[in-house]
Each structure stands twice: as structure tokens, then as C-alpha cells.
Protein backbone atom coordinates (compact mmCIF):
# COMPACT_ATOMS: atom_id res chain seq x y z
CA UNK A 1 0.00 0.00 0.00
CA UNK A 2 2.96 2.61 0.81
CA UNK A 3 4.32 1.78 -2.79
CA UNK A 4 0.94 3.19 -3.93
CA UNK A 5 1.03 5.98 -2.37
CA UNK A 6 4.38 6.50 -3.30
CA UNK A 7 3.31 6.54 -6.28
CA UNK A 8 0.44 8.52 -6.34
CA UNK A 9 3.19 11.78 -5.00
CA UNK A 10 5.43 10.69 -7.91
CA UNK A 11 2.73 11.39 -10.52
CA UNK A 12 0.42 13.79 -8.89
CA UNK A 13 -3.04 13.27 -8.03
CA UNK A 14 -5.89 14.13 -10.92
CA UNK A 15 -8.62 12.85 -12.33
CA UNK A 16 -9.70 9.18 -11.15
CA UNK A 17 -11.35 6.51 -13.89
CA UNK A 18 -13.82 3.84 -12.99
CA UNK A 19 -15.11 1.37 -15.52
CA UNK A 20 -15.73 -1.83 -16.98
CA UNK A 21 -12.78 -4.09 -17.98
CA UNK A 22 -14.97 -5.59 -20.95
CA UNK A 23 -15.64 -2.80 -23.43
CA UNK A 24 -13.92 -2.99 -26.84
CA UNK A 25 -12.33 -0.34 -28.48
CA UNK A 26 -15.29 -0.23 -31.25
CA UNK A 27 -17.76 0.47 -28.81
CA UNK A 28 -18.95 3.98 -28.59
CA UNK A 29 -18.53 4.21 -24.76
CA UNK A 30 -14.78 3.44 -25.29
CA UNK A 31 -14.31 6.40 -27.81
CA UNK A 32 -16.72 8.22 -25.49
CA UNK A 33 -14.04 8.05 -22.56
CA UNK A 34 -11.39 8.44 -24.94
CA UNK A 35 -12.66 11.37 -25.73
CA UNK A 36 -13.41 12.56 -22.06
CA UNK A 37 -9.96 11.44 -20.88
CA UNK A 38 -8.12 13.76 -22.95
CA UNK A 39 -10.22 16.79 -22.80
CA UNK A 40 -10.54 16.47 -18.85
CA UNK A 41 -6.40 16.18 -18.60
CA UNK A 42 -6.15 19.16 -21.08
CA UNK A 43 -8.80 21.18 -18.63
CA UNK A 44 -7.47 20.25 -15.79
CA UNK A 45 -3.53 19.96 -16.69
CA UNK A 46 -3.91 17.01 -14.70
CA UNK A 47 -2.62 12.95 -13.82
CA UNK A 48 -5.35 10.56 -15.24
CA UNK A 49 -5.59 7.79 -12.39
CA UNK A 50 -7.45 4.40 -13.91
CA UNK A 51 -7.01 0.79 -12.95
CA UNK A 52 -4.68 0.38 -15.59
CA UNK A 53 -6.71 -2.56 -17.12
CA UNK A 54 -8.45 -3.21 -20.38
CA UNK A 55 -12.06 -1.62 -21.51
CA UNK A 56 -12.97 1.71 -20.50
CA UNK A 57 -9.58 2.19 -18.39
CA UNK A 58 -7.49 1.59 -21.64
CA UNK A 59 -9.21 4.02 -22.90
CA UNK A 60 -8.68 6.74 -20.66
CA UNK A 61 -5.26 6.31 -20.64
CA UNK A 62 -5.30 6.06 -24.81
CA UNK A 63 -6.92 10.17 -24.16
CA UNK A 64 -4.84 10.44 -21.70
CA UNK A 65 -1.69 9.98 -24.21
CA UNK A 66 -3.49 11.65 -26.95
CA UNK A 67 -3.49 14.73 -24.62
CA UNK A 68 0.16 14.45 -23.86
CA UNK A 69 -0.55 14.61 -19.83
CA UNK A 70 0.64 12.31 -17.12
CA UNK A 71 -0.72 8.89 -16.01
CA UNK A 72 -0.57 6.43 -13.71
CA UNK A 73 -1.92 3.28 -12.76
CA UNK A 74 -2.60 0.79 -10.30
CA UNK A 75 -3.24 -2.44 -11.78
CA UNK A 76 -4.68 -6.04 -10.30
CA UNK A 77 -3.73 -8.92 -11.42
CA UNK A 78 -7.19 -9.88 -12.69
CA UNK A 79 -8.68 -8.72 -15.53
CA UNK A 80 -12.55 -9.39 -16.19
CA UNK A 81 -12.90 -11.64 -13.70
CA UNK A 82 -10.12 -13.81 -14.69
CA UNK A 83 -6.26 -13.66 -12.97
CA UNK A 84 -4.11 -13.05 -15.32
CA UNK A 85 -0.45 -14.33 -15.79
CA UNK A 86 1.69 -11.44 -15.97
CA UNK A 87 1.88 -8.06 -14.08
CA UNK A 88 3.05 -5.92 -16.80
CA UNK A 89 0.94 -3.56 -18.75
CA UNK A 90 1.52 -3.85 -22.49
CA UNK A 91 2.26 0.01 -23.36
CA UNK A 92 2.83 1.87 -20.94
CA UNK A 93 6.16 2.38 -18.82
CA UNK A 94 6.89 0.33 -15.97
CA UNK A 95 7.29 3.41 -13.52
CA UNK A 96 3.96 4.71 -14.55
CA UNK A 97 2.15 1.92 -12.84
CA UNK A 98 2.59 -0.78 -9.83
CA UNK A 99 0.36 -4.09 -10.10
CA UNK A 100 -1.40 -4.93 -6.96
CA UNK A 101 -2.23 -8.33 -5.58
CA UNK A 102 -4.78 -7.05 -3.28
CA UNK A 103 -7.76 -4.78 -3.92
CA UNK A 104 -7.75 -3.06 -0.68
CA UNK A 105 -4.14 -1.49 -2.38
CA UNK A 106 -5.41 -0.78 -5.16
CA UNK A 107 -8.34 0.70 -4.09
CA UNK A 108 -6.53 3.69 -0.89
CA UNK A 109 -4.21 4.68 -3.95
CA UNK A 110 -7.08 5.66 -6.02
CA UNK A 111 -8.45 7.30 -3.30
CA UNK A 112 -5.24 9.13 -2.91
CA UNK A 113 -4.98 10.34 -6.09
CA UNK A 114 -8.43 11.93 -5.84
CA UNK A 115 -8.36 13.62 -2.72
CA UNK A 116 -7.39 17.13 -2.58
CA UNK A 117 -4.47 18.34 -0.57
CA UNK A 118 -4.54 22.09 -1.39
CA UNK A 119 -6.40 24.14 -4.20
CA UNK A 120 -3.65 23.33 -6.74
CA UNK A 121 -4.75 19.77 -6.79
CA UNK A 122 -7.63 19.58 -9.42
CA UNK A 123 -8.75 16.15 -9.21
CA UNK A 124 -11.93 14.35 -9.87
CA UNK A 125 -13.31 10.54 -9.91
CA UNK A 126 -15.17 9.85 -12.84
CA UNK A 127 -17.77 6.19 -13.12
CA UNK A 128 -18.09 5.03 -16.03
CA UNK A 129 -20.37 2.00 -17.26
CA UNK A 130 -19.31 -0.91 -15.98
CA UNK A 131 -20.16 -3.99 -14.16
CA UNK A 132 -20.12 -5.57 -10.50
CA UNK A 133 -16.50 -4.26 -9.95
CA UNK A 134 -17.21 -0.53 -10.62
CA UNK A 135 -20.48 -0.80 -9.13
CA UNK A 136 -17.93 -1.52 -5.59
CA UNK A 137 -16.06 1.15 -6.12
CA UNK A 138 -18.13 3.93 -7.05
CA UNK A 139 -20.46 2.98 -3.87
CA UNK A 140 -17.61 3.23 -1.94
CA UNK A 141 -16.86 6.43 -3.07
CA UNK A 142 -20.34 8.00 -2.57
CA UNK A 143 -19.81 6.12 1.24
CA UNK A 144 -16.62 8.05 1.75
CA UNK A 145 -17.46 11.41 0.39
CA UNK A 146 -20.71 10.92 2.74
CA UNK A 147 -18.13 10.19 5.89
CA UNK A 148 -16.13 13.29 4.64
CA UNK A 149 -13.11 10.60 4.41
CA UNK A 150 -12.69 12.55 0.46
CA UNK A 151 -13.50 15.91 0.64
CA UNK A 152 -13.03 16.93 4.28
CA UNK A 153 -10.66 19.17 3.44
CA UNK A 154 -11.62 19.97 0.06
CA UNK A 155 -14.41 18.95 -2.23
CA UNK A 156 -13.95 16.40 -4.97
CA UNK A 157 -15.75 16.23 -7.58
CA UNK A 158 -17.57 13.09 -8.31
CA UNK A 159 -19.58 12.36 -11.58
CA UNK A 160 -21.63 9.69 -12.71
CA UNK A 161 -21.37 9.15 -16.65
CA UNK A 162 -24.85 8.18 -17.47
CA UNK A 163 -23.80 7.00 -21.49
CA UNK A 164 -27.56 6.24 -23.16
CA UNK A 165 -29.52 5.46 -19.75
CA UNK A 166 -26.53 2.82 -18.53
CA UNK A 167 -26.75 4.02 -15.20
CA UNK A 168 -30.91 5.21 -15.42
CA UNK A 169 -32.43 2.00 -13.51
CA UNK A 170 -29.76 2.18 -10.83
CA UNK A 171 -30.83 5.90 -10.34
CA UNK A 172 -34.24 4.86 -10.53
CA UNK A 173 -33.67 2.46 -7.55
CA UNK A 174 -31.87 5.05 -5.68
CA UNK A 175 -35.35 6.95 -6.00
CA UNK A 176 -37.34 4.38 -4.49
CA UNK A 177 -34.87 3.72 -2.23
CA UNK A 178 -36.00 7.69 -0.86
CA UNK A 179 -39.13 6.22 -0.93
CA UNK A 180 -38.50 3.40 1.27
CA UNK A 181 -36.75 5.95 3.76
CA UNK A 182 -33.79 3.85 3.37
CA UNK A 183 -31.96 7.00 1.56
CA UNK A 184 -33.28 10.43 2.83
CA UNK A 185 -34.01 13.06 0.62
CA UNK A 186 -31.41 14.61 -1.07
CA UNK A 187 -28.84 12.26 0.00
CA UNK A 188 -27.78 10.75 -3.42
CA UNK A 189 -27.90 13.63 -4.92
CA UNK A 190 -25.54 16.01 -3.05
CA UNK A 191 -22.76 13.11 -3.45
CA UNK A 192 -22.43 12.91 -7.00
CA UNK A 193 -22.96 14.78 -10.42
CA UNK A 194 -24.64 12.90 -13.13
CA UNK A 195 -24.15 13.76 -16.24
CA UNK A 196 -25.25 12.11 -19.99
CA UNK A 197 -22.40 13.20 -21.87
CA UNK A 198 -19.11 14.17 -22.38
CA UNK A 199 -19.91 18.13 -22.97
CA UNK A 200 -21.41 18.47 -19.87
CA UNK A 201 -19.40 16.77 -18.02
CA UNK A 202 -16.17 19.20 -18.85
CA UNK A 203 -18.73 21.81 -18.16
CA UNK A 204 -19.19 20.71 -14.93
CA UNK A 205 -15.35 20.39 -14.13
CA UNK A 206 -15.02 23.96 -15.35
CA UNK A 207 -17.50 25.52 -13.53
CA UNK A 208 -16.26 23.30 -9.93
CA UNK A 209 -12.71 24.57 -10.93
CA UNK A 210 -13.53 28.10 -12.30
CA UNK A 211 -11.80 27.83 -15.04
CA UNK A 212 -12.50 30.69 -17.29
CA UNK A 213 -14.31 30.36 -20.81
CA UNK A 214 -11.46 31.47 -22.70
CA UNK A 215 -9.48 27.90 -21.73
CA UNK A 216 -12.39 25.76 -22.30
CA UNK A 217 -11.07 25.03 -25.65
CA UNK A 218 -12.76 21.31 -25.80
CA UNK A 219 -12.42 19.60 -29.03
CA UNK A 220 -15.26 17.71 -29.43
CA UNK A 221 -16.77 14.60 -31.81
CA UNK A 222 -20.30 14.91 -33.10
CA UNK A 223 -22.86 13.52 -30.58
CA UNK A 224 -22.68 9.63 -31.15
CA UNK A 225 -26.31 7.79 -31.84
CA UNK A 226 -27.26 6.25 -28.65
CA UNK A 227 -26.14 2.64 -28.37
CA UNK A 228 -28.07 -0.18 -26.88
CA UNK A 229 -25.98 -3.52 -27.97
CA UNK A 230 -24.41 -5.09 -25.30
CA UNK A 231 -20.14 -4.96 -24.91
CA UNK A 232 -20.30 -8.57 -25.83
CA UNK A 233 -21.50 -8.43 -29.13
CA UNK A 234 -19.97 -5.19 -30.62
């Protein structure tokens, strides 16, 4: 765990990813985050912080690079659900990233990297779609921003990428949870941002950051037509 956060004062702390392991690059979601990656580390002059795995953490590092801004990574040695044999990431340079055998690691580092030391760390955590493994760890970071253990000394922003409705049912049981009066009013809400696309997303960051309209220079695809086939048939 102390090489982690070793590692995290090497590189700097900046924008966190979360996301599924099993997206291919010819998915739309993957050039979504692509494309989010590399405008978020321009805006922010940031680290981008992912799991260093395949899917939608590939490609925020591959906007990361195209943006020509740091990265790091803390990898597991299990990639969608499976352990894999090596610890080595296939691109990018060995002191860029450490590969953890335990989650718990893995998981304070990327913390780490998104909390906020002083007001010249602009840093973020970012969900993306993904599956039983992201679902953990963005919980866990609504559970920690609601203990104040990220953001007690400074806010962090925390956004929920909502690409075509992914995350719409799990909102909508979040609702009746408030319902239920197992969630009070309010609650969800004041933890996270959720956002349906890319442009507002940046907005978001810019207006959390103040960053003036002159240096929101984002350079931005065409919408992409909503996508309903599954990751396993692309």
C-alpha cells in the first residue's frame, strides 16, 4: 500500500477513472471516454488515475496519451474476472504503474490520487459504465465522500457518466430507495454529479474549478447515436 502511495506523490493526483474491464475499443462508450480522458487532462492539466486494465480504463489512458498529460496506474492482477499471468501492462512504462495483488491497495491509492491536498490539486473521480467491480467502487466512493473521508478538506468532484440510460435504472432504484426511507431526501444527490455526456461533463469540471471560458477550448466529436448492444457483441 505505501508503494501506492508512493506513487500517487510521484505522478500527482488528478482525475480518477472507474469502468468496466470488458468494453472494446469499437464500442462507442470506449471512444466516449477516450474522448473525455483527454479533454478532462487538457482542462485540468492534470494525472489521469485508472485501474490500468483493459475496456474503458485503456481508454482513458489512450486520451490520456493523446493529450500528452501524465498517467498512472494501479493495476490487479485480474482482468474481467479472470487472474491473469503477468503483471506488466503492455504500453505503458513500468514506472507509470505498480500491479497490486490485493484490492484493498489498489483501491486507498485511487483514493489518494483523488483527494485534494490544497487548491492546486484539481482532481476528480469519474464512473463510467461498468459492471459488479465498478459498481464496488463507485459505492464506496459515494460512502466516503458521505463520511467526509474525500473531501473533508476539500471537495472532490464526483460524476456519474450516465452513457444512453446505462446508469438510469440504478438511479431509478436510488429513488425508491427515498421512498423506502432507506436514503433520505437529497442524500444521493448532493454526493455525486450525473451527467449524460461528455460536454457536460467538462462543463461541470469547469464551472467546480472556475476555469474561465477562454481555456475551455474542448475539441469535441459529433454527438454519437445512442447505443443499446451489449459490450459482448460489438
Amino acid at each position: 500500500m505505501a508503494r501506492c502511495f508512493d506513487l500517487v506523490r510521484r505522478l500527482g493526483r488528478g482525475a480518477v477513472y472507474l469502468g468496466s474491464s470488458r468494453v472494446p475499443p469499437t464500442h462507442p462508450h470506449f471512444l466516449q471516454t477516450a474522448e473525455l480522458a483527454r479533454e478532462i487532462a487538457r482542462l485540468l492539466d492534470c494525472t489521469t488515475w485508472t485501474g490500468a486494465g483493459p475496456g474503458l480504463m485503456d481508454a482513458a489512458i489512450q486520451g490520456a496519451l493523446e493529450a500528452d498529460k501524465p498517467i498512472g496506474g494501479l493495476k490487479i492482477a485480474k482482468e474481467a474476472g479472470e487472474w491473469t499471468s503477468s503483471g506488466f501492462h503492455p504500453y505503458l512504462p513500468s514506472e507509470t504503474y505498480l500491479t497490486c495483488r490485493f484490492f484493498s491497495a489498489r483501491k486507498h491509492g485511487l483514493v489518494d490520487a483523488a483527494v485534494r491536498s490544497s487548491t492546486a490539486d484539481r482532481t476528480a473521480v469519474i464512473a463510467l459504465p461498468g459492471g459488479i467491480g465498478t459498481l464496488d467502487e463507485l459505492f464506496e466512493i459515494m460512502a466516503l465522500i458521505q463520511l467526509e473521508r474525500i473531501g473533508s478538506t476539500l471537495p472532490v468532484p464526483f460524476l456519474l457518466l450516465n452513457y444512453d440510460s446505462y446508469y438510469s435504472k440504478l438511479l431509478d432504484f436510488l429513488n425508491d430507495c427515498q421512498d423506502w426511507g432507506t436514503v433520505a431526501p437529497g442524500e444521493v444527490a448532493a454526493l455525486w454529479k450525473v451527467c449524460h455526456g461528455n460536454y457536460e461533463a467538462l462543463e461541470y469540471l469547469a464551472e467546480f474549478y472556475s476555469v474561465p471560458a477562454a481555456k475551455r477550448n474542448y475539441q469535441m466529436s459529433p454527438p454519437l447515436k445512442q447505443h443499446s448492444t451489449s459490450y459482448a457483441t460489438s
